[in-house]
Structure formats: structure tokens, C-alpha cells
PDB file of N, CA and C in Angstrom:
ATOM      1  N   UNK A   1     -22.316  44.891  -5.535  1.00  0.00           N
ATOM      2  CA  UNK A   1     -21.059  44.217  -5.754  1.00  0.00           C
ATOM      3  C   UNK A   1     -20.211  44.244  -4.490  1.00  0.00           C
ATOM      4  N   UNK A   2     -20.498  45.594  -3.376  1.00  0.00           N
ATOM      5  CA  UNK A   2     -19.594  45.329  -2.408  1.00  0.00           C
ATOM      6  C   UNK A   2     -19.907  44.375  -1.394  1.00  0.00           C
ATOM      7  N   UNK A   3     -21.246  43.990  -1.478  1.00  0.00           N
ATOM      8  CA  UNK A   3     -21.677  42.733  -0.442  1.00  0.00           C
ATOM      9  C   UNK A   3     -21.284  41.908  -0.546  1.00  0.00           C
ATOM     10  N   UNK A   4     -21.157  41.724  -1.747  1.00  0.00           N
ATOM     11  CA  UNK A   4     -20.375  40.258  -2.715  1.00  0.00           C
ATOM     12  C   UNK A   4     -19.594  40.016  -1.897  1.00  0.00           C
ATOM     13  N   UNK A   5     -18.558  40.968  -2.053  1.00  0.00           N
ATOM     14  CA  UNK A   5     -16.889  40.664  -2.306  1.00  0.00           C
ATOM     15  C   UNK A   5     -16.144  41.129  -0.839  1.00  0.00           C
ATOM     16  N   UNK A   6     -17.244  41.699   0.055  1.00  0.00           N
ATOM     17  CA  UNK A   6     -17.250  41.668   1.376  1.00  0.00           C
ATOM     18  C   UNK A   6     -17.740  40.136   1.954  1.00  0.00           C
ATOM     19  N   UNK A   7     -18.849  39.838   1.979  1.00  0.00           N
ATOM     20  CA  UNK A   7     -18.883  38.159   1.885  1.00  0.00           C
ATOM     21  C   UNK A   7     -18.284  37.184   1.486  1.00  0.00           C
ATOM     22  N   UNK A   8     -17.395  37.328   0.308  1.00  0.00           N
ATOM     23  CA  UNK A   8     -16.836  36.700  -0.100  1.00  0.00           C
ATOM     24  C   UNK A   8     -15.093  36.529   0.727  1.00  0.00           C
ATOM     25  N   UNK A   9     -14.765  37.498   1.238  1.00  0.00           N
ATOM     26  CA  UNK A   9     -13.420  37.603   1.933  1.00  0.00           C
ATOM     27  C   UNK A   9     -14.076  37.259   3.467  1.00  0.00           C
ATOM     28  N   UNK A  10     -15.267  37.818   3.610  1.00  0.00           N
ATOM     29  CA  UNK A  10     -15.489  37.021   5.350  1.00  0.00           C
ATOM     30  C   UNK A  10     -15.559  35.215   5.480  1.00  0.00           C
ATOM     31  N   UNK A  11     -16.271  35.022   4.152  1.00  0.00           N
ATOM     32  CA  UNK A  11     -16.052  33.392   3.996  1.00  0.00           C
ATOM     33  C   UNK A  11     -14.793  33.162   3.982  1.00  0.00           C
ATOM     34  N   UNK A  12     -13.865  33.719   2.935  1.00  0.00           N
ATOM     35  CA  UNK A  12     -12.567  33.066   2.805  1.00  0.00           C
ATOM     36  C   UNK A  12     -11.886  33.372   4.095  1.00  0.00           C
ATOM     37  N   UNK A  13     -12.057  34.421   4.865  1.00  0.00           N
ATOM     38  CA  UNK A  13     -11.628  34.140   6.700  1.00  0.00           C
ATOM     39  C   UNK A  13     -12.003  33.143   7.484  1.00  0.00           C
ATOM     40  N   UNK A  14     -13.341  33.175   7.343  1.00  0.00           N
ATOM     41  CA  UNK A  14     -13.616  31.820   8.029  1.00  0.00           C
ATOM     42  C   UNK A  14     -13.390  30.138   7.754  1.00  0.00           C
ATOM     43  N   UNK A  15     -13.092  30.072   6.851  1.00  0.00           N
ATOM     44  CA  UNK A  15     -12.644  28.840   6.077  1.00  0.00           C
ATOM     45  C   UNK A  15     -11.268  28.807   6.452  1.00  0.00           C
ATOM     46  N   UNK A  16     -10.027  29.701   6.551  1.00  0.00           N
ATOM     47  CA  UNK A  16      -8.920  29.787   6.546  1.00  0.00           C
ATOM     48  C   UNK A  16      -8.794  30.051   8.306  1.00  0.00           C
ATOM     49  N   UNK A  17      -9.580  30.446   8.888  1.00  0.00           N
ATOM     50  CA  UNK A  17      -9.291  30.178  10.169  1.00  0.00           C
ATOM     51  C   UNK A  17      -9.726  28.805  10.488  1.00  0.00           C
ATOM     52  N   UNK A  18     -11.121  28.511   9.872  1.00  0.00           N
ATOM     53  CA  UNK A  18     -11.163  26.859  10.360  1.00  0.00           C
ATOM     54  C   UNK A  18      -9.856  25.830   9.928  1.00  0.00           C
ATOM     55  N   UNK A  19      -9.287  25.963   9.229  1.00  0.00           N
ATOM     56  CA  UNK A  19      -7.797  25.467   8.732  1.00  0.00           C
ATOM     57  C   UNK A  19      -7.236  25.651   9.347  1.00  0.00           C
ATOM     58  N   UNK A  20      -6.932  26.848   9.849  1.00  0.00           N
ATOM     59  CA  UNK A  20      -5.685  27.298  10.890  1.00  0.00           C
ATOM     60  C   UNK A  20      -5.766  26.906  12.174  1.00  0.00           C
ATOM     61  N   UNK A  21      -6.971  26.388  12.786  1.00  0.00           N
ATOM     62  CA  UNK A  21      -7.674  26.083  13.824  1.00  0.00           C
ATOM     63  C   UNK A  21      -7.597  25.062  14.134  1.00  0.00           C
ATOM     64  N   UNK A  22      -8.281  24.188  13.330  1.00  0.00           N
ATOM     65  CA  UNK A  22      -7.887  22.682  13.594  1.00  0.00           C
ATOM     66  C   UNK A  22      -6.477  21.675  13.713  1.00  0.00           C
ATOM     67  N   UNK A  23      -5.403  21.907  13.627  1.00  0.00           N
ATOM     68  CA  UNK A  23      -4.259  21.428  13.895  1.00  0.00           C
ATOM     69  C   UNK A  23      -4.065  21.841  15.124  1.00  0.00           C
ATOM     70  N   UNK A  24      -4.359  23.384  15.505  1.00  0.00           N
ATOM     71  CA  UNK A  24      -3.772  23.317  16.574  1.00  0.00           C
ATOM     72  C   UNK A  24      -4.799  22.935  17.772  1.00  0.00           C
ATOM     73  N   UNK A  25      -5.929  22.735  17.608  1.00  0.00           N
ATOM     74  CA  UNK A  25      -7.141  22.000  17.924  1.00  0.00           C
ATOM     75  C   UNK A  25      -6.518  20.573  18.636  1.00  0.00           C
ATOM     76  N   UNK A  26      -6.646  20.193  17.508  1.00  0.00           N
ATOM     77  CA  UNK A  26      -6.184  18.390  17.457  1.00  0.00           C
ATOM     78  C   UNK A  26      -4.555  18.341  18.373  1.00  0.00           C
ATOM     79  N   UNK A  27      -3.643  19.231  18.296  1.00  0.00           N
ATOM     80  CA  UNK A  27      -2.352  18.601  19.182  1.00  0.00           C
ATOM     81  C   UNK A  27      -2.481  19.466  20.221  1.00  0.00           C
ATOM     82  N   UNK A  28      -3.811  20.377  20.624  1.00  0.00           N
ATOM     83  CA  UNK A  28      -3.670  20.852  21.928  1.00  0.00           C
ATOM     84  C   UNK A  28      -3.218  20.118  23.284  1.00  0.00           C
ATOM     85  N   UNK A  29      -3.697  18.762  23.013  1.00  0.00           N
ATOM     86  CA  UNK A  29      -3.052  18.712  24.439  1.00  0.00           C
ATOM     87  C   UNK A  29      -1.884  17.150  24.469  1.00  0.00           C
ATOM     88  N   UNK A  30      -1.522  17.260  23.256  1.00  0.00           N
ATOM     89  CA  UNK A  30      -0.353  16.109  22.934  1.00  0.00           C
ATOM     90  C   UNK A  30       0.838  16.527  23.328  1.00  0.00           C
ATOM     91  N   UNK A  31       1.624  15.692  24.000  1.00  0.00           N
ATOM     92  CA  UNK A  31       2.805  16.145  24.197  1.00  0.00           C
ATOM     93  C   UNK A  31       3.810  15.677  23.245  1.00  0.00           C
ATOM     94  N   UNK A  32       4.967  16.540  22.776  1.00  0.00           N
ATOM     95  CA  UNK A  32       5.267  16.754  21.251  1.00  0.00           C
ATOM     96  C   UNK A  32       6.733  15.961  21.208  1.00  0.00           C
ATOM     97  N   UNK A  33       7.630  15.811  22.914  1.00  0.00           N
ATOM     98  CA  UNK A  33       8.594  15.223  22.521  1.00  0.00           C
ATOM     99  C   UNK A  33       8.244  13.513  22.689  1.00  0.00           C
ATOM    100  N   UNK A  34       8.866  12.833  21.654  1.00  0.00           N
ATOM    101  CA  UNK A  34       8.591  11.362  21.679  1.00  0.00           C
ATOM    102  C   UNK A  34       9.671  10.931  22.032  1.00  0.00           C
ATOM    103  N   UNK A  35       9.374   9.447  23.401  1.00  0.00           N
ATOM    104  CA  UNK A  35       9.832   9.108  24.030  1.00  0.00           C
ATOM    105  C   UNK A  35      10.867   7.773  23.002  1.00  0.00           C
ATOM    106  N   UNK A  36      11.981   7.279  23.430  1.00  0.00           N
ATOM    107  CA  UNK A  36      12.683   6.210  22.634  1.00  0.00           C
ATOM    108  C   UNK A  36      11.969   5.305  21.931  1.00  0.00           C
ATOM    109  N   UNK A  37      10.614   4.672  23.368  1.00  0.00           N
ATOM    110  CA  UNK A  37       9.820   3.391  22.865  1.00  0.00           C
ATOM    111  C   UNK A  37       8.780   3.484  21.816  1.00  0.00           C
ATOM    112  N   UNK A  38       8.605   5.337  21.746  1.00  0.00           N
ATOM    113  CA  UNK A  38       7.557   5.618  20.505  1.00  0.00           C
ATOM    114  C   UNK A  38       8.217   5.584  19.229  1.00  0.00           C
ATOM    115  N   UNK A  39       9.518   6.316  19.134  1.00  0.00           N
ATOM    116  CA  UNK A  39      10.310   6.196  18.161  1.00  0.00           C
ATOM    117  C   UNK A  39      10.437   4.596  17.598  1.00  0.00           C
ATOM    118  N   UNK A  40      11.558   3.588  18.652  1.00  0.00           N
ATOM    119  CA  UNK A  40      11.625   2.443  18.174  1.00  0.00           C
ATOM    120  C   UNK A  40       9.962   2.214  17.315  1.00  0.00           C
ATOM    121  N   UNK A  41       8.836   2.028  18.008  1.00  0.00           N
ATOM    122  CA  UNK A  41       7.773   1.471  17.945  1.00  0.00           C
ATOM    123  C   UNK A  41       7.522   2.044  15.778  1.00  0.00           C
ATOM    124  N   UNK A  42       7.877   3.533  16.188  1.00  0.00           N
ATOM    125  CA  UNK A  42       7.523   3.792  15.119  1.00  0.00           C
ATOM    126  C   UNK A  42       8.596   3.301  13.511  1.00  0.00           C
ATOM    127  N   UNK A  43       9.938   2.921  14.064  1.00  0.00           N
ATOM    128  CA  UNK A  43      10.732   2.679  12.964  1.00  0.00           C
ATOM    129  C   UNK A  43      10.300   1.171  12.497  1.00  0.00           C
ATOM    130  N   UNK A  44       9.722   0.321  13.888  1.00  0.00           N
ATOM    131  CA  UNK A  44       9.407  -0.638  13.522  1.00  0.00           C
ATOM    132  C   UNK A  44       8.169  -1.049  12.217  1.00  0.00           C
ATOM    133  N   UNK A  45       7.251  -0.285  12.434  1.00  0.00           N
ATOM    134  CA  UNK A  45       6.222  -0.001  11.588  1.00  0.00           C
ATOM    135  C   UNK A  45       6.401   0.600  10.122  1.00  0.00           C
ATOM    136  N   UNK A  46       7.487   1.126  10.453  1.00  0.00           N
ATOM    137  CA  UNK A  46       8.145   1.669   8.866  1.00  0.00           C
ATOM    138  C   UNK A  46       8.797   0.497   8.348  1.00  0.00           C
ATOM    139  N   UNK A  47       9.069  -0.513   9.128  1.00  0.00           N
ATOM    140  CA  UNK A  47      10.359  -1.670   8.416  1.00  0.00           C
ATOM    141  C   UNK A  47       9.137  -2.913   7.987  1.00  0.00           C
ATOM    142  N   UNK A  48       8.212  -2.976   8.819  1.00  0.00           N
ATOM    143  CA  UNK A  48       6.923  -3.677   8.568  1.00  0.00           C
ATOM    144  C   UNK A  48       6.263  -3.418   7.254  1.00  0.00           C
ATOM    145  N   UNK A  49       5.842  -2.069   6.604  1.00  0.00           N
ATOM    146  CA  UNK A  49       5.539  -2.053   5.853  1.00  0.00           C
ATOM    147  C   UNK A  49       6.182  -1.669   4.443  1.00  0.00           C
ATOM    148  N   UNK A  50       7.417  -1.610   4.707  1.00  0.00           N
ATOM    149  CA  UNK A  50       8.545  -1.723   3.545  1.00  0.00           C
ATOM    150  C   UNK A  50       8.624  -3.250   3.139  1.00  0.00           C
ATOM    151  N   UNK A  51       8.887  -4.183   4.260  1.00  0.00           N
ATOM    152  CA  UNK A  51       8.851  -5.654   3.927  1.00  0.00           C
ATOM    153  C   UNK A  51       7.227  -6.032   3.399  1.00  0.00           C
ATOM    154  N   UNK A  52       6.117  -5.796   3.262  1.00  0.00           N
ATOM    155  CA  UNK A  52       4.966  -5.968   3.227  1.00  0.00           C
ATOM    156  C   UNK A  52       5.132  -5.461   1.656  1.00  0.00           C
ATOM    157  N   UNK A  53       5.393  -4.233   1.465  1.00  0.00           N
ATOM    158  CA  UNK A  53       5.310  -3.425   0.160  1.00  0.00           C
ATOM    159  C   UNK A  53       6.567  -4.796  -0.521  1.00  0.00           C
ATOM    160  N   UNK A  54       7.240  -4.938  -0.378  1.00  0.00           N
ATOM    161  CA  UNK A  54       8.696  -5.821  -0.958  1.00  0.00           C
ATOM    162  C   UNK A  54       7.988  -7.158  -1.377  1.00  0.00           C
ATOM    163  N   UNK A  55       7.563  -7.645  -0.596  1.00  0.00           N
ATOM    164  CA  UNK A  55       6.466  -8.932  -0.403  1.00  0.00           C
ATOM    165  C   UNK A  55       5.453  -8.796  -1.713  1.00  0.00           C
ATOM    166  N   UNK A  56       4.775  -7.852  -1.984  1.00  0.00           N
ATOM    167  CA  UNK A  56       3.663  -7.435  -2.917  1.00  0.00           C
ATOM    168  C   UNK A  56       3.998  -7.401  -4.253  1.00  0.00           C
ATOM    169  N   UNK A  57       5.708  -6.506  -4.504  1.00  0.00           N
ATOM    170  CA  UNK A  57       5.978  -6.152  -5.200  1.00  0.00           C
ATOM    171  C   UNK A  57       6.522  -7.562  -5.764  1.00  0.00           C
ATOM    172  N   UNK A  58       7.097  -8.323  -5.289  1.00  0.00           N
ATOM    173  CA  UNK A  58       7.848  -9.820  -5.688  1.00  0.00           C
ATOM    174  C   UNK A  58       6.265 -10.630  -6.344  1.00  0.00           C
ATOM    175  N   UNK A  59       5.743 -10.808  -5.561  1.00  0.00           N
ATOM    176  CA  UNK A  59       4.628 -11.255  -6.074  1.00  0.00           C
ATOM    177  C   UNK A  59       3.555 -10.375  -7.519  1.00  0.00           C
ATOM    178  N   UNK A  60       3.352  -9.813  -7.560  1.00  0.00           N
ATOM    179  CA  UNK A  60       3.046  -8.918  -8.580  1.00  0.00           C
ATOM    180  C   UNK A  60       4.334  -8.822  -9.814  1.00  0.00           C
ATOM    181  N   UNK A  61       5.180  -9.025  -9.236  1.00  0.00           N
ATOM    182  CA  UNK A  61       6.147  -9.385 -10.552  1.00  0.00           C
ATOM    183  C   UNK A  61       6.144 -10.672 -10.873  1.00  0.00           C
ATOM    184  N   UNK A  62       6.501 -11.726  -9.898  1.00  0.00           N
ATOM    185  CA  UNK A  62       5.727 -13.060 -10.621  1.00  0.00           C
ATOM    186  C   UNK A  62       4.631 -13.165 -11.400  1.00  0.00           C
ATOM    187  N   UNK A  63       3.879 -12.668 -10.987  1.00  0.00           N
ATOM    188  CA  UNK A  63       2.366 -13.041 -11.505  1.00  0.00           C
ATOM    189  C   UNK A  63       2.425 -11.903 -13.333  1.00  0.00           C
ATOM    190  N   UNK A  64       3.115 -10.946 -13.178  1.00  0.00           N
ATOM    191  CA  UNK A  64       3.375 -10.164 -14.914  1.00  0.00           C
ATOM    192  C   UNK A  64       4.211 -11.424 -15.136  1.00  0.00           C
ATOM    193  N   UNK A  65       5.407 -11.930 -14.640  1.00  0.00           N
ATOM    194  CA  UNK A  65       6.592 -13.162 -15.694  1.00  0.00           C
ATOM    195  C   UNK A  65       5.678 -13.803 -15.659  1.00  0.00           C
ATOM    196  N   UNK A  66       4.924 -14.484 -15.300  1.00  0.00           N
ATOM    197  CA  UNK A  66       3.601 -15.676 -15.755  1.00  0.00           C
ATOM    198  C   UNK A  66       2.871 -15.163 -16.617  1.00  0.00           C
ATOM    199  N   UNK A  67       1.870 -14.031 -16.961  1.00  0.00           N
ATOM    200  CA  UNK A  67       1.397 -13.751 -17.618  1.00  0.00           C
ATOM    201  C   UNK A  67       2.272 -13.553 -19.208  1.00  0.00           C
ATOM    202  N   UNK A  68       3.442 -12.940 -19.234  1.00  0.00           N
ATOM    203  CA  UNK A  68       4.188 -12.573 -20.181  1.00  0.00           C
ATOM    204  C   UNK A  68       3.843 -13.617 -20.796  1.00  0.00           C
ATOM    205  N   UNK A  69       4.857 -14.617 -20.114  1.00  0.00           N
ATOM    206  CA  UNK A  69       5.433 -16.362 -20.987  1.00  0.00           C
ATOM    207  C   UNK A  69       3.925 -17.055 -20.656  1.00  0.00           C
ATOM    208  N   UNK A  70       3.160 -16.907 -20.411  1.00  0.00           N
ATOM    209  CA  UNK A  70       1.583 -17.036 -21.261  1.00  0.00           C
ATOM    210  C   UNK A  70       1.018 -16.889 -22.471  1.00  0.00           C
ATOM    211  N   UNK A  71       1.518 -15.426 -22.586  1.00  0.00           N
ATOM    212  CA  UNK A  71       0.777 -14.577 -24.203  1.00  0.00           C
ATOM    213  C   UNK A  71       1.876 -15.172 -25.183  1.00  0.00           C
ATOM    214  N   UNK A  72       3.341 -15.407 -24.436  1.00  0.00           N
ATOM    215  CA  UNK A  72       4.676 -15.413 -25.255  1.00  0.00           C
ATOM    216  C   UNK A  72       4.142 -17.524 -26.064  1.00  0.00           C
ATOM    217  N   UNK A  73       3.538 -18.308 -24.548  1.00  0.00           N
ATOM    218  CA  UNK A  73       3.509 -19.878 -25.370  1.00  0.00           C
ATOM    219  C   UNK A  73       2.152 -19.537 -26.244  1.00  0.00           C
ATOM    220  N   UNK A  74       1.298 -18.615 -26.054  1.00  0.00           N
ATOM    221  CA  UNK A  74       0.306 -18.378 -26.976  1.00  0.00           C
ATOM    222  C   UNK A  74       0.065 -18.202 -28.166  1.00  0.00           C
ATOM    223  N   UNK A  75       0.840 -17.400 -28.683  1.00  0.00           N
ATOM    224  CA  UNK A  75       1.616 -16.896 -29.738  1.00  0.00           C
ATOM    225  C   UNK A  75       2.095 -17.954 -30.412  1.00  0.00           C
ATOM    226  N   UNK A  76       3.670 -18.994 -29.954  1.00  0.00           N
ATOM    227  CA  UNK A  76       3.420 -19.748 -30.889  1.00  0.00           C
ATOM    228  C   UNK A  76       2.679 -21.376 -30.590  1.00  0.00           C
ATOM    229  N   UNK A  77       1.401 -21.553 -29.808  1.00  0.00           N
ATOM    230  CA  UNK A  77       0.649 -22.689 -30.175  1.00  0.00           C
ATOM    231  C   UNK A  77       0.068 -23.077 -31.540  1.00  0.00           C
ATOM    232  N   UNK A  78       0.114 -23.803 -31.638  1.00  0.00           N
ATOM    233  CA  UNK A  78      -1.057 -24.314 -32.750  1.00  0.00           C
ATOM    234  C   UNK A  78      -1.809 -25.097 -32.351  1.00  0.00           C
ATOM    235  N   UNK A  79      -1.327 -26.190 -31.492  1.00  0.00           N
ATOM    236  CA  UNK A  79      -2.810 -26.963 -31.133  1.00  0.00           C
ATOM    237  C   UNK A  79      -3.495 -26.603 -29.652  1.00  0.00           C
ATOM    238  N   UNK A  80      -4.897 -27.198 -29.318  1.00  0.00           N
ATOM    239  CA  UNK A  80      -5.614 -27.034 -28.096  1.00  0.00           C
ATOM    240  C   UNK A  80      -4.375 -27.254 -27.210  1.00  0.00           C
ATOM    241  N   UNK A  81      -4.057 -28.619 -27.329  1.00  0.00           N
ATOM    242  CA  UNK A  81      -2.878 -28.502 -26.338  1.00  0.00           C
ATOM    243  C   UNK A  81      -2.429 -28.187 -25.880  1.00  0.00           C
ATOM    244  N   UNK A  82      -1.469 -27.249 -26.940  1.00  0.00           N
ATOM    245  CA  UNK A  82      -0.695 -26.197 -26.335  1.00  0.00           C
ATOM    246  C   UNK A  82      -1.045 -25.182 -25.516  1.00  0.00           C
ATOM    247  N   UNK A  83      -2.353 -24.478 -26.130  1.00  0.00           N
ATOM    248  CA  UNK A  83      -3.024 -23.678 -25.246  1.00  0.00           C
ATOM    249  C   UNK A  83      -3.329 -24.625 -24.086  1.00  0.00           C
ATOM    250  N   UNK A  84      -3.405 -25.394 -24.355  1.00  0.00           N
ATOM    251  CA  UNK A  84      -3.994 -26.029 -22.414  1.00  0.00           C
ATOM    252  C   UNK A  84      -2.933 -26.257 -21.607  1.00  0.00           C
ATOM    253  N   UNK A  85      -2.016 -26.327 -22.071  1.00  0.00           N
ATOM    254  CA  UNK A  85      -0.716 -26.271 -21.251  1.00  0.00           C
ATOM    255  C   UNK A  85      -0.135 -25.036 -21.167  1.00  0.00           C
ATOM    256  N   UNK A  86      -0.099 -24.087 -22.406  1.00  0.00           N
ATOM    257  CA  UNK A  86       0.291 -22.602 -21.680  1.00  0.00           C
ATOM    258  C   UNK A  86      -0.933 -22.367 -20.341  1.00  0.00           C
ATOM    259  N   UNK A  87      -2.203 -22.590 -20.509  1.00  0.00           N
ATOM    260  CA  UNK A  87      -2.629 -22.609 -19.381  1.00  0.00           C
ATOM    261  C   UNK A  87      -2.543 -22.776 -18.176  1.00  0.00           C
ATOM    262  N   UNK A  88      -2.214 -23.732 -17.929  1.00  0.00           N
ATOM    263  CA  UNK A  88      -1.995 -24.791 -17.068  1.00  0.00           C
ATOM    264  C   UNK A  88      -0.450 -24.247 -16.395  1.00  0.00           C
ATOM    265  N   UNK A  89       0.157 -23.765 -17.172  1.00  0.00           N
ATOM    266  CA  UNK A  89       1.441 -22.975 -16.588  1.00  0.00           C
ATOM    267  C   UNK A  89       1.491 -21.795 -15.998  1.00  0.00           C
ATOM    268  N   UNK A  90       0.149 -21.003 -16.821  1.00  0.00           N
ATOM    269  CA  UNK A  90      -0.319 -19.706 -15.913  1.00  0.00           C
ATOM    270  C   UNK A  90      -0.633 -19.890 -14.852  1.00  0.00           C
ATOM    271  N   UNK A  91      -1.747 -20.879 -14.537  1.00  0.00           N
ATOM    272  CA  UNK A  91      -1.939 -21.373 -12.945  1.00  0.00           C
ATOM    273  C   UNK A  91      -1.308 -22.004 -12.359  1.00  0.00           C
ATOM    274  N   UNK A  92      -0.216 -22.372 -12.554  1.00  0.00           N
ATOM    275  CA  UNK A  92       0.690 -23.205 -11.723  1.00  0.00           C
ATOM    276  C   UNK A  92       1.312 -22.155 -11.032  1.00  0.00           C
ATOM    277  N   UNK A  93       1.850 -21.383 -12.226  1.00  0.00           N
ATOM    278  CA  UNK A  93       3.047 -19.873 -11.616  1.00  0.00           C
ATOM    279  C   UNK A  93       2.268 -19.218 -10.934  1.00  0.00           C
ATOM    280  N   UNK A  94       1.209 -18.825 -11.320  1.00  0.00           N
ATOM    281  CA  UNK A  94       0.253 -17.698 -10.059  1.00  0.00           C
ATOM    282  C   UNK A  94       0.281 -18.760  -8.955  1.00  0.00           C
ATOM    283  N   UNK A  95      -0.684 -19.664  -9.054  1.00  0.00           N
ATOM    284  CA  UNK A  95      -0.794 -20.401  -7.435  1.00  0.00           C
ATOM    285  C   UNK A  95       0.905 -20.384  -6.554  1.00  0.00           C
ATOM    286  N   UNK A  96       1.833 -20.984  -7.128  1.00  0.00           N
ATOM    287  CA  UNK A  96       3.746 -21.014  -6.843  1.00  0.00           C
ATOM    288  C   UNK A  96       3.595 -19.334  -6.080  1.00  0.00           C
ATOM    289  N   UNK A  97       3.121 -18.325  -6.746  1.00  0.00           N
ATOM    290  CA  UNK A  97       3.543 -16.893  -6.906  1.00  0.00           C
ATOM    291  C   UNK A  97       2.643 -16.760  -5.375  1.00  0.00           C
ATOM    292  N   UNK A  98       1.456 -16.967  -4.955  1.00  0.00           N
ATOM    293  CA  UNK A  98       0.730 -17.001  -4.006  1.00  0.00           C
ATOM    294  C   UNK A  98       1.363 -17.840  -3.015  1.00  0.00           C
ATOM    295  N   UNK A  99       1.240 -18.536  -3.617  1.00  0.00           N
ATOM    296  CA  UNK A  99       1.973 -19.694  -2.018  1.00  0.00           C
ATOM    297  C   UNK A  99       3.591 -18.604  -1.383  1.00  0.00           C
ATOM    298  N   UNK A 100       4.230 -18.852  -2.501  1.00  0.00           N
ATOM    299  CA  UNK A 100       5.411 -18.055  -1.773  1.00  0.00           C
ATOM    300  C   UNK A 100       4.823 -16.528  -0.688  1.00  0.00           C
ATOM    301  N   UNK A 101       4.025 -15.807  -1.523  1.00  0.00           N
ATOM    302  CA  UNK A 101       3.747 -14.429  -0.875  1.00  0.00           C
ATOM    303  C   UNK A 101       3.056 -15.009   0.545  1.00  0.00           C
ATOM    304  N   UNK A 102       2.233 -15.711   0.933  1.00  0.00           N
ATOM    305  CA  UNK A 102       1.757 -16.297   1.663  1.00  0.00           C
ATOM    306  C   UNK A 102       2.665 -17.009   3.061  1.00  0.00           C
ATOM    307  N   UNK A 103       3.762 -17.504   2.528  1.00  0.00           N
ATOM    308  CA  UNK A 103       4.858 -18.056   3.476  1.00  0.00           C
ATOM    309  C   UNK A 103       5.592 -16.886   3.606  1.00  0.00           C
ATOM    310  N   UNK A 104       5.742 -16.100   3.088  1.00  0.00           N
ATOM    311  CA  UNK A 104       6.805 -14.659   3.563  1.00  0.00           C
ATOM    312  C   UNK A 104       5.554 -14.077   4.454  1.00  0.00           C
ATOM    313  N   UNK A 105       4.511 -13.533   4.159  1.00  0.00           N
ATOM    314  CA  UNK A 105       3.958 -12.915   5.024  1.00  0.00           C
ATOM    315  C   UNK A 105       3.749 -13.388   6.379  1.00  0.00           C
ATOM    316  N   UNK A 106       3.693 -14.990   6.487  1.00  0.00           N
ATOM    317  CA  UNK A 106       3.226 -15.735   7.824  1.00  0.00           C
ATOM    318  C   UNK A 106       5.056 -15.520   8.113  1.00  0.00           C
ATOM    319  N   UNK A 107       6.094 -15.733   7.528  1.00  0.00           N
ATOM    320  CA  UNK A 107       7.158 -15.270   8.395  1.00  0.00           C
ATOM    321  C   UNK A 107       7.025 -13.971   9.005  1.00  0.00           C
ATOM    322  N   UNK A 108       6.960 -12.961   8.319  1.00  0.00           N
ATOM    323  CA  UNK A 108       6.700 -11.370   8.233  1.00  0.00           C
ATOM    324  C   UNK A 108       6.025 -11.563   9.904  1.00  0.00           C
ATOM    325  N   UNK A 109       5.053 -12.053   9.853  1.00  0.00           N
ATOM    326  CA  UNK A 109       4.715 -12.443  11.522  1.00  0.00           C
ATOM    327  C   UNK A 109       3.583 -11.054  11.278  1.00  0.00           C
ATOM    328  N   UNK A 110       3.009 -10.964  12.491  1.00  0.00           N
ATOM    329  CA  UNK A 110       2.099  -9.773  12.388  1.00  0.00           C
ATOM    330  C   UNK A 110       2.814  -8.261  12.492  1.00  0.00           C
ATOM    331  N   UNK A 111       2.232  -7.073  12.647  1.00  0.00           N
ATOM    332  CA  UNK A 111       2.399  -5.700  12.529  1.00  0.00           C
ATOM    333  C   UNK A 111       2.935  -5.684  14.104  1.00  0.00           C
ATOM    334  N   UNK A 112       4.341  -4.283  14.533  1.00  0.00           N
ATOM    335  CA  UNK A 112       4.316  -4.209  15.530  1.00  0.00           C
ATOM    336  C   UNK A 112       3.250  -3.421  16.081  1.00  0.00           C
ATOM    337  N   UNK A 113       3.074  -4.032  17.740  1.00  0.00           N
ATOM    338  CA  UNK A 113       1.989  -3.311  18.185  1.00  0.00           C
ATOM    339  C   UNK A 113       2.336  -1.984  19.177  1.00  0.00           C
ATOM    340  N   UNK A 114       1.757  -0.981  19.895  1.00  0.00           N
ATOM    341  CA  UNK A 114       2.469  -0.193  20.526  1.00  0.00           C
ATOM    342  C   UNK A 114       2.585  -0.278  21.795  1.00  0.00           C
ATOM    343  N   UNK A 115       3.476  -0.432  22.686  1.00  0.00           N
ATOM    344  CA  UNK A 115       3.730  -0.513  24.008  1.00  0.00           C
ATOM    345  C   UNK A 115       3.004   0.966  24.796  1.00  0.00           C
ATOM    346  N   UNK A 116       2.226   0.223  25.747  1.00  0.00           N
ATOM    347  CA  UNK A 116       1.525   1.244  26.453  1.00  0.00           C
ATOM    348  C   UNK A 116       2.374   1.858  27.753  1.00  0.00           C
TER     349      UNK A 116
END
């Protein structure tokens, strides 16, 4: 039992030093204060993908209000018709719901890139 539990704490050292190891591994030779243009660079990338996430989220809510008032003209159809036209309204609003996300993103323009 004491080999065990002697092995067992030399593993859990070595595992916990490989943890402890690797961070400071990886920023050994980074230098830690960031310069203005990394900062800007980096707030930019935060505002990029807040508008991207905003963009997704608008669209994904269109596309549930289309689906809703789908199930909602479903409910009361009675003829093919109707169903072919609640149809026909689901794909109209999704395609509308796409096109818009599509023209915001080509405004959105691409991701900033980082100045070397």
C-alpha cells in the first residue's frame, strides 16, 4: 500500500509541476507590457465581435418571429392554401432575415488585422 500512495503523490507532483510549468514555459520570453497599438488593435477585435455576435443574434431572432407566426398561421389554416402561404411566408422572412444579416456583415467589413 505504501508504493501505491508513494506513486501516487509522485504522479500527482509531476502532473502539477507539468501545470505549473507550462505557462511559464509559453510567456518565457514575451514581453508583458502592451504597447497602445496592441491595446487599440485588441479593443478593436472586441468591438468586431460584439457587432458580429449582435448581427447573429438579430438574425436568429428573426428567423424564431418567422417560425412562431408559422406554427401561429398553422394552427388556424384549414385549407392547402393556407398552409402554402403560411409557407411561403416562412421563406420569405428567413430569406428577408438572411439578406439583411448578409448586408450588415458586408458593412461590418472584415476583422481588424494586427499592425506589425
Amino acid at each position: 500500500m505504501k508504493k501505491l500512495s508513494g506513486r501516487s503523490i509522485v504522479a500527482v507532483a509531476m502532473v502539477a509541476g507539468l501545470f505549473l510549468a507550462t505557462p511559464l514555459a509559453a510567456s518565457a520570453g514575451s514581453d508583458r507590457s502592451k504597447t497602445s497599438s496592441s491595446r487599440t488593435y485588441h479593443q478593436e477585435v472586441i468591438a468586431y465581435r460584439e457587432s458580429r455576435y449582435a448581427i447573429q443574434l438579430a438574425f436568429q431572432s428573426a428567423v424564431t418571429t418567422a417560425k412562431a407566426n408559422y406554427l401561429q398561421a398553422l394552427s388556424i389554416a384549414t385549407t392547402s392554401a393556407e398552409r402554402s402561404a403560411a409557407q411561403q411566408a416562412l421563406t420569405t422572412a428567413i430569406i428577408q432575415a438572411a439578406s439583411q444579416r448578409s448586408a450588415a456583415l458586408t458593412t461590418l467589413g472584415a476583422p481588424p488585422v494586427r499592425s506589425t
